[in-house]
Protein backbone atom coordinates (compact mmCIF):
# COMPACT_ATOMS: atom_id res chain seq x y z
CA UNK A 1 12.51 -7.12 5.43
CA UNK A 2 13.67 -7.51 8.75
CA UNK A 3 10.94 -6.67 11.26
CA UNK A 4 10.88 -6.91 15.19
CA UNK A 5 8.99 -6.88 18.76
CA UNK A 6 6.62 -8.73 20.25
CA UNK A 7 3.33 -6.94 19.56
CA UNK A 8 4.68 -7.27 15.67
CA UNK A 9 5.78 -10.64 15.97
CA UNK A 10 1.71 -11.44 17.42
CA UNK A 11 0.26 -9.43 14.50
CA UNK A 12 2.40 -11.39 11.69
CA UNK A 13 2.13 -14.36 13.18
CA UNK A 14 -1.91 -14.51 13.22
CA UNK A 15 -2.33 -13.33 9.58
CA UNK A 16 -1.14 -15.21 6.33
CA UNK A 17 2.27 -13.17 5.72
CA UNK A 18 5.10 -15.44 4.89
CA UNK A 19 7.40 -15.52 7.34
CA UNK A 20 11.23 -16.57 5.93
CA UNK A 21 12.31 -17.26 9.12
CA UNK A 22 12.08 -16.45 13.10
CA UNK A 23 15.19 -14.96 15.11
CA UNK A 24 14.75 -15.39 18.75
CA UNK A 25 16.65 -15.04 22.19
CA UNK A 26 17.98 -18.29 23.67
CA UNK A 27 15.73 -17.39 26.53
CA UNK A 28 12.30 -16.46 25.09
CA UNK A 29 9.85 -17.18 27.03
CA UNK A 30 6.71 -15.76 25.66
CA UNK A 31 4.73 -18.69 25.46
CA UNK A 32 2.11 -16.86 22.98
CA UNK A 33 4.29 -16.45 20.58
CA UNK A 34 6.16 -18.98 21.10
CA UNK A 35 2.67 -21.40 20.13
CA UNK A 36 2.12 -19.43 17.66
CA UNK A 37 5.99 -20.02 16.27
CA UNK A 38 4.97 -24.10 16.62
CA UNK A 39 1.07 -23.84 14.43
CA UNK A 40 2.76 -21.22 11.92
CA UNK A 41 5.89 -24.29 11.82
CA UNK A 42 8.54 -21.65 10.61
CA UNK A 43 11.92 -22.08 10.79
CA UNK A 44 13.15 -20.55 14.46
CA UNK A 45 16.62 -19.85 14.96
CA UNK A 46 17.28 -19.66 18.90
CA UNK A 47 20.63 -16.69 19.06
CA UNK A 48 22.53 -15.20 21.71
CA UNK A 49 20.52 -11.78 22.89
CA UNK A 50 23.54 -9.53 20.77
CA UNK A 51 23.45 -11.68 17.81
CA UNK A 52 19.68 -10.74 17.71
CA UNK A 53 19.53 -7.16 18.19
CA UNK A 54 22.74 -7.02 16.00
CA UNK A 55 20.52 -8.47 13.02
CA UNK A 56 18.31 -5.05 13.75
CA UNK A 57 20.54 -2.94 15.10
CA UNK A 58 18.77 -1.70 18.00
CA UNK A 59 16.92 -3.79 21.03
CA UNK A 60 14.52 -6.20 19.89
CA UNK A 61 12.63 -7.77 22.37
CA UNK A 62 14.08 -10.95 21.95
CA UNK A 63 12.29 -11.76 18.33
CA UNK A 64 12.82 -10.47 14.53
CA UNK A 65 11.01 -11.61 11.78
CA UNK A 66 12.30 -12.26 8.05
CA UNK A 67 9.26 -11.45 5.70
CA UNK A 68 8.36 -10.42 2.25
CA UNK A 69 8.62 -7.01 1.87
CA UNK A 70 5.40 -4.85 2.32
CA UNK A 71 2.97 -5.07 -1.04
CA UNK A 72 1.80 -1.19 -2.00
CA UNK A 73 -1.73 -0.77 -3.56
CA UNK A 74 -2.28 1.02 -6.37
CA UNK A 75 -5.14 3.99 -6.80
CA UNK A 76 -6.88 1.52 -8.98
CA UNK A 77 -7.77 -0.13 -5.79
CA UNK A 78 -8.82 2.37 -4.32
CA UNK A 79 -11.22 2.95 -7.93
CA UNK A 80 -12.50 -0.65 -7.81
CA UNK A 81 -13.47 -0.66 -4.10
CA UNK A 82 -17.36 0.27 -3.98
CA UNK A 83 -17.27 0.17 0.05
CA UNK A 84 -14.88 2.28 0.59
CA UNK A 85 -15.63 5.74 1.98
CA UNK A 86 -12.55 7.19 4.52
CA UNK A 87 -9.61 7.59 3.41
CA UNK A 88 -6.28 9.27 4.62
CA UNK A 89 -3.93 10.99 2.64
CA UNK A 90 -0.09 12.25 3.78
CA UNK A 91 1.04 14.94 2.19
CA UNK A 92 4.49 14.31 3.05
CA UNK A 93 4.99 12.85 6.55
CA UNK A 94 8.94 12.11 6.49
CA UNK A 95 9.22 11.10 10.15
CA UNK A 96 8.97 6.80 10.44
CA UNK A 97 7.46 7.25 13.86
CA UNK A 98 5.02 9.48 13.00
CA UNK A 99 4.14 7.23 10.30
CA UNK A 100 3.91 4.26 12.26
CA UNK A 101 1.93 5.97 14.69
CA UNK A 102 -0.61 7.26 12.15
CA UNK A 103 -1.02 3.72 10.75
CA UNK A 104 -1.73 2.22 13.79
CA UNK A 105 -4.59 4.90 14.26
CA UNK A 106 -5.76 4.21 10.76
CA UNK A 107 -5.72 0.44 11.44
CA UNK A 108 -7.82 1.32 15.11
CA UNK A 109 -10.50 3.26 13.31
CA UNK A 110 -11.10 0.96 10.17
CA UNK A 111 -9.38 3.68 7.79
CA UNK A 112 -9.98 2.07 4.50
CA UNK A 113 -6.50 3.39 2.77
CA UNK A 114 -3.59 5.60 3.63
CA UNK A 115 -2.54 7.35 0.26
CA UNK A 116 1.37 8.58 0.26
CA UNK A 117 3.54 10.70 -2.45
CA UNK A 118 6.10 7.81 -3.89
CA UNK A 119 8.96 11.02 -3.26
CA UNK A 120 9.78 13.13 0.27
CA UNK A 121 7.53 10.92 2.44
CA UNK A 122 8.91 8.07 5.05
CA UNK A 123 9.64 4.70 3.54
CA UNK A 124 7.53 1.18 4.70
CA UNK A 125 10.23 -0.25 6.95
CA UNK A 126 11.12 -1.89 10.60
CA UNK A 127 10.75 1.40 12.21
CA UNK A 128 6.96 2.09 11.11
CA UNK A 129 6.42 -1.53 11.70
CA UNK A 130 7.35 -1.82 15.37
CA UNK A 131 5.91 1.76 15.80
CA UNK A 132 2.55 0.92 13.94
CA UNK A 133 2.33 -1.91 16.65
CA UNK A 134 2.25 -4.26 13.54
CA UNK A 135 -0.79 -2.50 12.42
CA UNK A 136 0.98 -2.03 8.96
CA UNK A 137 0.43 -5.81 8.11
CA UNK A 138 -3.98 -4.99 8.04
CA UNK A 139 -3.51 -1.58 6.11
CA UNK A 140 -3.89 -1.08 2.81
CA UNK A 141 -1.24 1.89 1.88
CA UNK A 142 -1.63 3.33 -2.01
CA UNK A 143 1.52 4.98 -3.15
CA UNK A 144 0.60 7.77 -5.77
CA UNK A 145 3.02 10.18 -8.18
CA UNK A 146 1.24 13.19 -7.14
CA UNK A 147 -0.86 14.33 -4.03
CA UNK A 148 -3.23 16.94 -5.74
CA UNK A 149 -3.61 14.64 -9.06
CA UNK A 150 -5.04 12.34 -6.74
CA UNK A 151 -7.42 14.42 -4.77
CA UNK A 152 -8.98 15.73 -8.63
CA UNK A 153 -9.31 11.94 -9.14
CA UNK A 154 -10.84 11.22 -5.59
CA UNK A 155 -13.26 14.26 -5.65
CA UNK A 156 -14.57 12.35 -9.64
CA UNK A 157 -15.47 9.38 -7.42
CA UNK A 158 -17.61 11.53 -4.74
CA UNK A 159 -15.46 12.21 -1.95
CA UNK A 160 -15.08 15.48 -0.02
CA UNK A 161 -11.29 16.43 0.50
CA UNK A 162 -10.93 17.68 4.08
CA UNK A 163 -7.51 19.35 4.51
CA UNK A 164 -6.06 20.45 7.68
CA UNK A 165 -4.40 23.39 9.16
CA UNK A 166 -4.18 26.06 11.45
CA UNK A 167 -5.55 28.39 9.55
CA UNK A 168 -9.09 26.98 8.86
CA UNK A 169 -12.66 26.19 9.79
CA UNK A 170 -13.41 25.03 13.30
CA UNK A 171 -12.81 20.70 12.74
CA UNK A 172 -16.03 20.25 14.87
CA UNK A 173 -18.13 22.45 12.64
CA UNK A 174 -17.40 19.97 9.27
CA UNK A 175 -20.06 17.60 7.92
CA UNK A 176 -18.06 14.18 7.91
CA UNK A 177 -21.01 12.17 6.56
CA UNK A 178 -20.13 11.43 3.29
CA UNK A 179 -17.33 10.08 1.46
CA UNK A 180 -14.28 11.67 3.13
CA UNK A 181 -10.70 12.02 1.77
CA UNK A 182 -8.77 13.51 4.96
CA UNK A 183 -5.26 15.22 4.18
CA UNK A 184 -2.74 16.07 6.59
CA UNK A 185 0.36 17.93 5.89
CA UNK A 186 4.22 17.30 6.91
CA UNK A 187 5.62 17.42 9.94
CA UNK A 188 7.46 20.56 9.28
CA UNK A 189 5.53 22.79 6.84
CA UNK A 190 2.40 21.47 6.76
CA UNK A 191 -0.19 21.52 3.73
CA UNK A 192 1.56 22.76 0.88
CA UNK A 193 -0.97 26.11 -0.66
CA UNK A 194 -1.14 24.48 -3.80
CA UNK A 195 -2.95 20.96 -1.91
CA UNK A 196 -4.90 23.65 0.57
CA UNK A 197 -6.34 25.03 -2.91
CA UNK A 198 -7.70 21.26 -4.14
CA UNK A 199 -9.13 20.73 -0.64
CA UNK A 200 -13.45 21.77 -0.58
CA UNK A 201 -12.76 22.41 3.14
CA UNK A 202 -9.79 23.12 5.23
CA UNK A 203 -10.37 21.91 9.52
CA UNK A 204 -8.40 23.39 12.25
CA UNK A 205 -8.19 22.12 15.67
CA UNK A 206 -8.49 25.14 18.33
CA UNK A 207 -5.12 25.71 20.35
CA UNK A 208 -5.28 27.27 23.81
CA UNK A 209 -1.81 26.65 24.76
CA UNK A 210 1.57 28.35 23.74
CA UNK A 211 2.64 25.75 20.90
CA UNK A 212 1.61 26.33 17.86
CA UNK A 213 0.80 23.26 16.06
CA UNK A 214 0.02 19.49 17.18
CA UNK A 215 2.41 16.55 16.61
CA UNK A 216 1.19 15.31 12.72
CA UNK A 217 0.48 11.93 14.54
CA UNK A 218 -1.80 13.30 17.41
CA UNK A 219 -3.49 15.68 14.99
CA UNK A 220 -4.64 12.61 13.02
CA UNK A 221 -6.13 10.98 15.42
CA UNK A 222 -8.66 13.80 16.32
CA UNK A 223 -9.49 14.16 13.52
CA UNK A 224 -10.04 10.92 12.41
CA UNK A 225 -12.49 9.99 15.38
CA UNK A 226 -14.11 13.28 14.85
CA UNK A 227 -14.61 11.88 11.30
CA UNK A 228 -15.91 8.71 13.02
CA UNK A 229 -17.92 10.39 15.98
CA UNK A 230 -20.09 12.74 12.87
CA UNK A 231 -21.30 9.27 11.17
């Protein structure tokens, strides 16, 4: 997977992903990087400024990345791990910068996994990597089959499945302190009724203005730190 920008490149190049190779501009002159380039001792190929944004197809700040491509958990991980107690489950977010955005939160607030539907939900690539700020490297993402199989198998191993939506209980008024399973709908159309039905509570986040609903992105993020802020 090709992967690219300079926050990224920092965030790969600290942890223990295997790097194929490095792709930067003649002129690079982050010298951060470009130590961390010379301890890491992977090959760097030094290209014209078009000949490295053509390998990504869009600007790249004068570095891309050749790695492995990103390793999914399984829910048995999430079933073997005794300490973990937050999790965050998309019910379908299809949008890559959403998703990158929400992982970088995730990442932020020591989420301990993001669960995603294997079908109709944004695929691991460059996009959610440079968005994610190259968060997605320290996140632990489960791909499941089914989003409300899961939450009958999460609720066996004590959490409490807080749904959101518009239509629901004030998100301050929720008791976070437990094991938490948070689920946010798509971008579009939200929690599907049959995942609002497996949920024990459903959290809303009061509106005053004229828009109806919050980006899926920024509507994570309040509510995971009001998750945080309750413990």
């Amino acid at each position: 997977m090709l992967v690219y920008g300079k926050n990224v490149a920092r965030e790969i190049l600290k942890s223990q992903t295997f790097i194929k190779k490095i792709y930067i501009y003649e002129d690079f002159n982050d010298e951060e990087i470009l130590n961390l380039i010379k301890e890491r001792e992977v090959l760097c190929n030094k290209l014209s400024k078009e000949k490295v944004d053509l390998l990504v197809k869009c600007p790249s700040q004068g570095i891309v990345l050749d790695i492995n491509e990103y390793n999914l958990k399984l829910f048995d991980d999430v079933k073997e791990d005794d300490d973990a107690n937050f999790l965050v489950l998309l019910d379908h977010i299809e949008d890559t910068h959403n998703f990158g955005a929400i992982i970088r939160t995730c990442e932020c607030a020591g989420v301990d996994y993001i669960i995603i539907p294997n079908k109709r939900s944004a695929s691991i690539n460059a996009t959610v990597m440079k968005t994610s700020a190259g968060a997605l490297i320290n996140t632990n993402i489960v791909e499941v089959a089914n989003i409300n199989t899961t939450i009958d198998k999460l609720k066996k191993l004590g959490y409490w499945v807080v749904g959101t939506d518009s239509n629901g209980e004030d998100y301050t008024k929720i008791d976070y302190s437990g094991k938490i399973a948070l689920v946010i709908g798509s971008e579009g159309k939200g929690l599907k009724q049959t995942t609002k039905n497996s949920c024990d509570f459903i959290a809303s986040i009061p509106l005053k203005g004229k828009v109806n609903s919050l980006n899926a992105s920024v509507a994570t993020g309040i509510m995971i730190y009001e998750v945080l802020k309750t413990r």
